[in-house]
N, C-alpha and C. Protein backbone atom coordinates (compact mmCIF):
# COMPACT_ATOMS: atom_id res chain seq x y z
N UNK A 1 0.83 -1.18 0.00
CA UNK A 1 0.00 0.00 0.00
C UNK A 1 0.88 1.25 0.00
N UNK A 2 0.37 2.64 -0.46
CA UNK A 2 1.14 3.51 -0.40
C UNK A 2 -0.20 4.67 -0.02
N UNK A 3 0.56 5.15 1.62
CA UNK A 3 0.51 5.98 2.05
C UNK A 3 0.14 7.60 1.77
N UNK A 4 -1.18 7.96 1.55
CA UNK A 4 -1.04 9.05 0.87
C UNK A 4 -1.27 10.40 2.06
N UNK A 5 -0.54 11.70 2.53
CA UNK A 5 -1.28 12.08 3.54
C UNK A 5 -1.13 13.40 3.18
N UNK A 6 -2.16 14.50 3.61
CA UNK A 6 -2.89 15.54 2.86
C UNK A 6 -2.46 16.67 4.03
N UNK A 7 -1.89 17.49 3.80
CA UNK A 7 -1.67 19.09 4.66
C UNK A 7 -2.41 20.04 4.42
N UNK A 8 -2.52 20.68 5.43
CA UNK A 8 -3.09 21.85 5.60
C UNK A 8 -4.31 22.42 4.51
N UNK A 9 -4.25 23.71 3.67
CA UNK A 9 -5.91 23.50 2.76
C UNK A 9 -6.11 22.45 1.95
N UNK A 10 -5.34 21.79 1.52
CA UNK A 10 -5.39 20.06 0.44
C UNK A 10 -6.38 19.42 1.82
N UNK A 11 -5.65 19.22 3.22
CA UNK A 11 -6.61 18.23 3.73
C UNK A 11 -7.71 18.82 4.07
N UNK A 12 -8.25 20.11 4.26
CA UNK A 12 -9.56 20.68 4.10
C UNK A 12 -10.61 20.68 2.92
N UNK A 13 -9.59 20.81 2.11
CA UNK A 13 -10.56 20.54 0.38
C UNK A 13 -10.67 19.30 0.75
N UNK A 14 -9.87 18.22 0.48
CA UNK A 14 -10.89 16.90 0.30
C UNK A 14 -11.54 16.14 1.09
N UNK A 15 -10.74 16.68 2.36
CA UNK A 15 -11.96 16.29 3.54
C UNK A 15 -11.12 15.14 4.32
N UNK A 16 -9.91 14.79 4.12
CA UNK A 16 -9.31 14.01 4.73
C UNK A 16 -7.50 14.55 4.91
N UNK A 17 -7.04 13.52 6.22
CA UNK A 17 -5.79 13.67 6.11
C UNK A 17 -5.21 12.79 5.67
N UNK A 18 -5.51 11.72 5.56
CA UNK A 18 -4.26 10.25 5.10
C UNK A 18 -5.88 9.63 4.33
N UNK A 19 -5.15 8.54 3.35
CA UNK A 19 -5.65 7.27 2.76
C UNK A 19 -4.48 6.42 2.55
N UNK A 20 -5.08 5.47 1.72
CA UNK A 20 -4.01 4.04 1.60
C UNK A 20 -4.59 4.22 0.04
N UNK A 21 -3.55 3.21 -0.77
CA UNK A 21 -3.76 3.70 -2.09
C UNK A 21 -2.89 1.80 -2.27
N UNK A 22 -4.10 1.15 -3.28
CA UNK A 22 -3.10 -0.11 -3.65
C UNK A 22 -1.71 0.32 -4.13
N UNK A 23 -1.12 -0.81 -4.18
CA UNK A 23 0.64 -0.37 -4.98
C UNK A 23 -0.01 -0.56 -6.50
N UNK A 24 -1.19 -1.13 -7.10
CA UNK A 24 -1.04 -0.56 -8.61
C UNK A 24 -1.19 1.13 -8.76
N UNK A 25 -1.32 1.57 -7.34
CA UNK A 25 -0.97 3.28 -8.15
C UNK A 25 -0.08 3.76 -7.90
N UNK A 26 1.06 2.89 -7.83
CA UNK A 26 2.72 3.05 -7.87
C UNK A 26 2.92 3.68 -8.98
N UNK A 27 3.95 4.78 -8.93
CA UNK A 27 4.41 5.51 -10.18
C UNK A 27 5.16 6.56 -10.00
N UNK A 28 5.00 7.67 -10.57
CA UNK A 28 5.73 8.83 -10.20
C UNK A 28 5.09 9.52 -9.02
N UNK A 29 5.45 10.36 -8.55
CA UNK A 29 4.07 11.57 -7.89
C UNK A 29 3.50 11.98 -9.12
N UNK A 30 4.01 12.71 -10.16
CA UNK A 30 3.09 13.22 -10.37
C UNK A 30 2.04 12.33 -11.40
N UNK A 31 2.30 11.05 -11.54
CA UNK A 31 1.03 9.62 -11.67
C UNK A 31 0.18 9.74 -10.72
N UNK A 32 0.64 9.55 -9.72
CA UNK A 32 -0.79 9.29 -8.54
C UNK A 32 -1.33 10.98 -8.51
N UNK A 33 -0.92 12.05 -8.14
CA UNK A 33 -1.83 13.07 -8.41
C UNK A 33 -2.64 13.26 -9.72
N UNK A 34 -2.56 12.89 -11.05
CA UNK A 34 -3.11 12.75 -11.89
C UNK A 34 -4.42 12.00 -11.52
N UNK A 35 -3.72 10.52 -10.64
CA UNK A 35 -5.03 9.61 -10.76
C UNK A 35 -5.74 10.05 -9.49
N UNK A 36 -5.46 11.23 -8.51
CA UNK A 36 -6.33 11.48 -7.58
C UNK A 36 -7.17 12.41 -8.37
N UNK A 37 -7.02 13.24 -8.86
CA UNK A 37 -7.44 14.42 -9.99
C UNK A 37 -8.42 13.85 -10.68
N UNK A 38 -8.05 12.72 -11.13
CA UNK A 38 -8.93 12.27 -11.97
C UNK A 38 -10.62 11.93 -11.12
N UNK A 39 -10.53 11.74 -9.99
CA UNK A 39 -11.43 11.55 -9.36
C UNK A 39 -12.39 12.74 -9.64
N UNK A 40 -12.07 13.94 -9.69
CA UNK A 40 -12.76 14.95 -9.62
C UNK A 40 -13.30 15.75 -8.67
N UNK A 41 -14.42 16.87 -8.44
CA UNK A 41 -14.71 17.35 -7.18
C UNK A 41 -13.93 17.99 -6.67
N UNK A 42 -13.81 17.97 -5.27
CA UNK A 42 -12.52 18.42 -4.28
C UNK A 42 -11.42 17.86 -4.44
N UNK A 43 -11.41 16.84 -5.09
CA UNK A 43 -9.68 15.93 -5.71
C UNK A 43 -9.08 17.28 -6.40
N UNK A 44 -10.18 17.28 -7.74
CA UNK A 44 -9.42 17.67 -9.16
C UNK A 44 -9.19 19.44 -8.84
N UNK A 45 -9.52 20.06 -7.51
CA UNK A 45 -9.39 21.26 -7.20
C UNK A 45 -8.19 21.43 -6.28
N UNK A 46 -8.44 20.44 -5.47
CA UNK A 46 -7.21 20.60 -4.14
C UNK A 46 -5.55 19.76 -5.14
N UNK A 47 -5.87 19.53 -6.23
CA UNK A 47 -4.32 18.50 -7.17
C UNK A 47 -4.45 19.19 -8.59
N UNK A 48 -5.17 20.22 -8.74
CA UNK A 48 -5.17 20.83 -10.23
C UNK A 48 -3.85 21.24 -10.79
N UNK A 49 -3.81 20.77 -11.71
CA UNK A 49 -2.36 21.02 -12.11
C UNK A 49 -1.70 22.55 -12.47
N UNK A 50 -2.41 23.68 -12.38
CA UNK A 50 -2.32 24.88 -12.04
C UNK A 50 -1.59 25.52 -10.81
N UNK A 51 -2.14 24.82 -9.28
CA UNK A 51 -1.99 25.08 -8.36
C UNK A 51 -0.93 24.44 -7.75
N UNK A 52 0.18 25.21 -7.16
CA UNK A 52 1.48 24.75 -7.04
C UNK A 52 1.06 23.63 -5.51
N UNK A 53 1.54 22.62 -5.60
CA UNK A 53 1.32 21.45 -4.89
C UNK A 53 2.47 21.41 -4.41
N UNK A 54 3.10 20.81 -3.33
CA UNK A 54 4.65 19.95 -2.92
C UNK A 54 4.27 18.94 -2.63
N UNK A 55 5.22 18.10 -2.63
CA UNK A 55 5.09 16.66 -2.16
C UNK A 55 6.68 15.89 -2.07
N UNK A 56 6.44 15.19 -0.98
CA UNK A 56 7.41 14.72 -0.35
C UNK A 56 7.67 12.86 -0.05
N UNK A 57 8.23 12.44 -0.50
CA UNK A 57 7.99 10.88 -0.57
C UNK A 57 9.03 10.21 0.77
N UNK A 58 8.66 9.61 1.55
CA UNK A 58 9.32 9.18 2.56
C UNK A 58 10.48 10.27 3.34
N UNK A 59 9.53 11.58 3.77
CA UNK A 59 9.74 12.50 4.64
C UNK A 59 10.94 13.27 3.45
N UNK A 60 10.65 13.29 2.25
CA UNK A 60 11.79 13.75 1.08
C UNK A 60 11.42 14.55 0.41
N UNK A 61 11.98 15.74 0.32
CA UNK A 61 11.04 16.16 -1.15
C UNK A 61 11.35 15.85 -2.50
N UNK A 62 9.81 15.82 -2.80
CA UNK A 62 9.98 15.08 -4.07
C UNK A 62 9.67 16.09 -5.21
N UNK A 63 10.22 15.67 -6.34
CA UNK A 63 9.91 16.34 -7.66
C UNK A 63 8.57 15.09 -8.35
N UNK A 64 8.18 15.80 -9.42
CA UNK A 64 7.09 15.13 -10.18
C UNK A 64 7.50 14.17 -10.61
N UNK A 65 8.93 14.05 -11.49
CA UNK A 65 9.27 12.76 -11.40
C UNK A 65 9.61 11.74 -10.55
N UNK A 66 9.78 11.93 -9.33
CA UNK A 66 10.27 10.72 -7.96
C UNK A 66 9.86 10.10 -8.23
N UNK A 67 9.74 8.75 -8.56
CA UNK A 67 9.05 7.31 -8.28
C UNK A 67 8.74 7.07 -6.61
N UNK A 68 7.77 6.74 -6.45
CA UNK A 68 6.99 6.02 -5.92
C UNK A 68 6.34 4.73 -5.90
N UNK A 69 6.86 3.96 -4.98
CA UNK A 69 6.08 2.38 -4.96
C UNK A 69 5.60 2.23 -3.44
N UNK A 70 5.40 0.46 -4.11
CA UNK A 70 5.07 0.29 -2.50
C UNK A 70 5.11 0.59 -1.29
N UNK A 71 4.73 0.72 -0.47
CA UNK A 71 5.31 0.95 1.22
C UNK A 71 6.09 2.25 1.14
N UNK A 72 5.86 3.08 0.51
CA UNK A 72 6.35 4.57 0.26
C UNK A 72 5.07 5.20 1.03
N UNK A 73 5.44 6.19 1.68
CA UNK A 73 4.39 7.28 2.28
C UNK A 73 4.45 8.42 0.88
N UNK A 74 3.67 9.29 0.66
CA UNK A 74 3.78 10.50 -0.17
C UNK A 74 2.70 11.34 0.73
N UNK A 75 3.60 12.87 0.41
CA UNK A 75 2.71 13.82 1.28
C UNK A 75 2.60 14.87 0.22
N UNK A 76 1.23 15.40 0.07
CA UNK A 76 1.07 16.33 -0.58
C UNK A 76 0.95 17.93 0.35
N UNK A 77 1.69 18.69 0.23
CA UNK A 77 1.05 19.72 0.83
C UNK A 77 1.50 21.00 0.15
N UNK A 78 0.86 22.33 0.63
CA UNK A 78 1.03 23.41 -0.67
C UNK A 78 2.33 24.24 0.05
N UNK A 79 2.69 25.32 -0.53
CA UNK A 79 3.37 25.77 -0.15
C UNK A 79 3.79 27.08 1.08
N UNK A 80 4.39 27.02 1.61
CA UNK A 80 4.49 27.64 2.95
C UNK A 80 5.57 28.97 3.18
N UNK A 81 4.93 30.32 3.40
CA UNK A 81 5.61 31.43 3.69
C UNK A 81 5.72 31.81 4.51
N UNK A 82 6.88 32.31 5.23
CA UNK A 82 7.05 32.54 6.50
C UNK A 82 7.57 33.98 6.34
N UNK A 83 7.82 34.29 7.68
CA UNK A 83 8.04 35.67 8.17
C UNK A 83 8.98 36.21 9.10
C-alpha cells in the first residue's frame, strides 16, 4: 500500500488527512496526483495542475518525477511562507 497524507488546505478541500492507495498506483508523484485528480470534485481542485502542490515521498522532497512504490508514504502539501 502507499501511504497518501494531505496538509493543511489540500486536507480541508478533500476532507481528509491520510488514505491508503493499492501499490497498482505506484508511479511517479506526479502519476498518482493525476489519478487522484482524476477523481474529480474536491480531488481535481485541491491537485489541479495549475496550483502549485509539494510533495514529499518518505519524509523527502519530491519532484514530479520521484518514483513512488510500495510501502512509500507520499505527502502532498502546498506551499508555505514565512516571516
Amino acid at each position: 500500500m502507499i501511504r497518501v497524507l494531505y496538509f493543511a488546505s489540500l486536507r480541508e478541500t478533500v476532507g481528509t488527512d491520510a488514505e491508503q492507495l493499492p501499490p497498482a498506483h505506484a508511479g511517479s508523484v506526479a502519476d498518482i496526483r493525476a489519478r487522484l485528480r482524476a477523481r474529480g470534485g474536491a480531488w481535481a481542485a485541491a491537485l489541479d495542475e495549475q496550483r502549485r502542490v509539494l510533495a514529499a515521498v518518505n519524509q523527502q522532497m519530491a519532484r514530479p518525477d520521484t518514483p513512488v512504490a510500495d510501502g512509500d508514504e507520499l505527502a502532498f502539501f502546498p506551499p508555505v511562507t514565512g516571516g
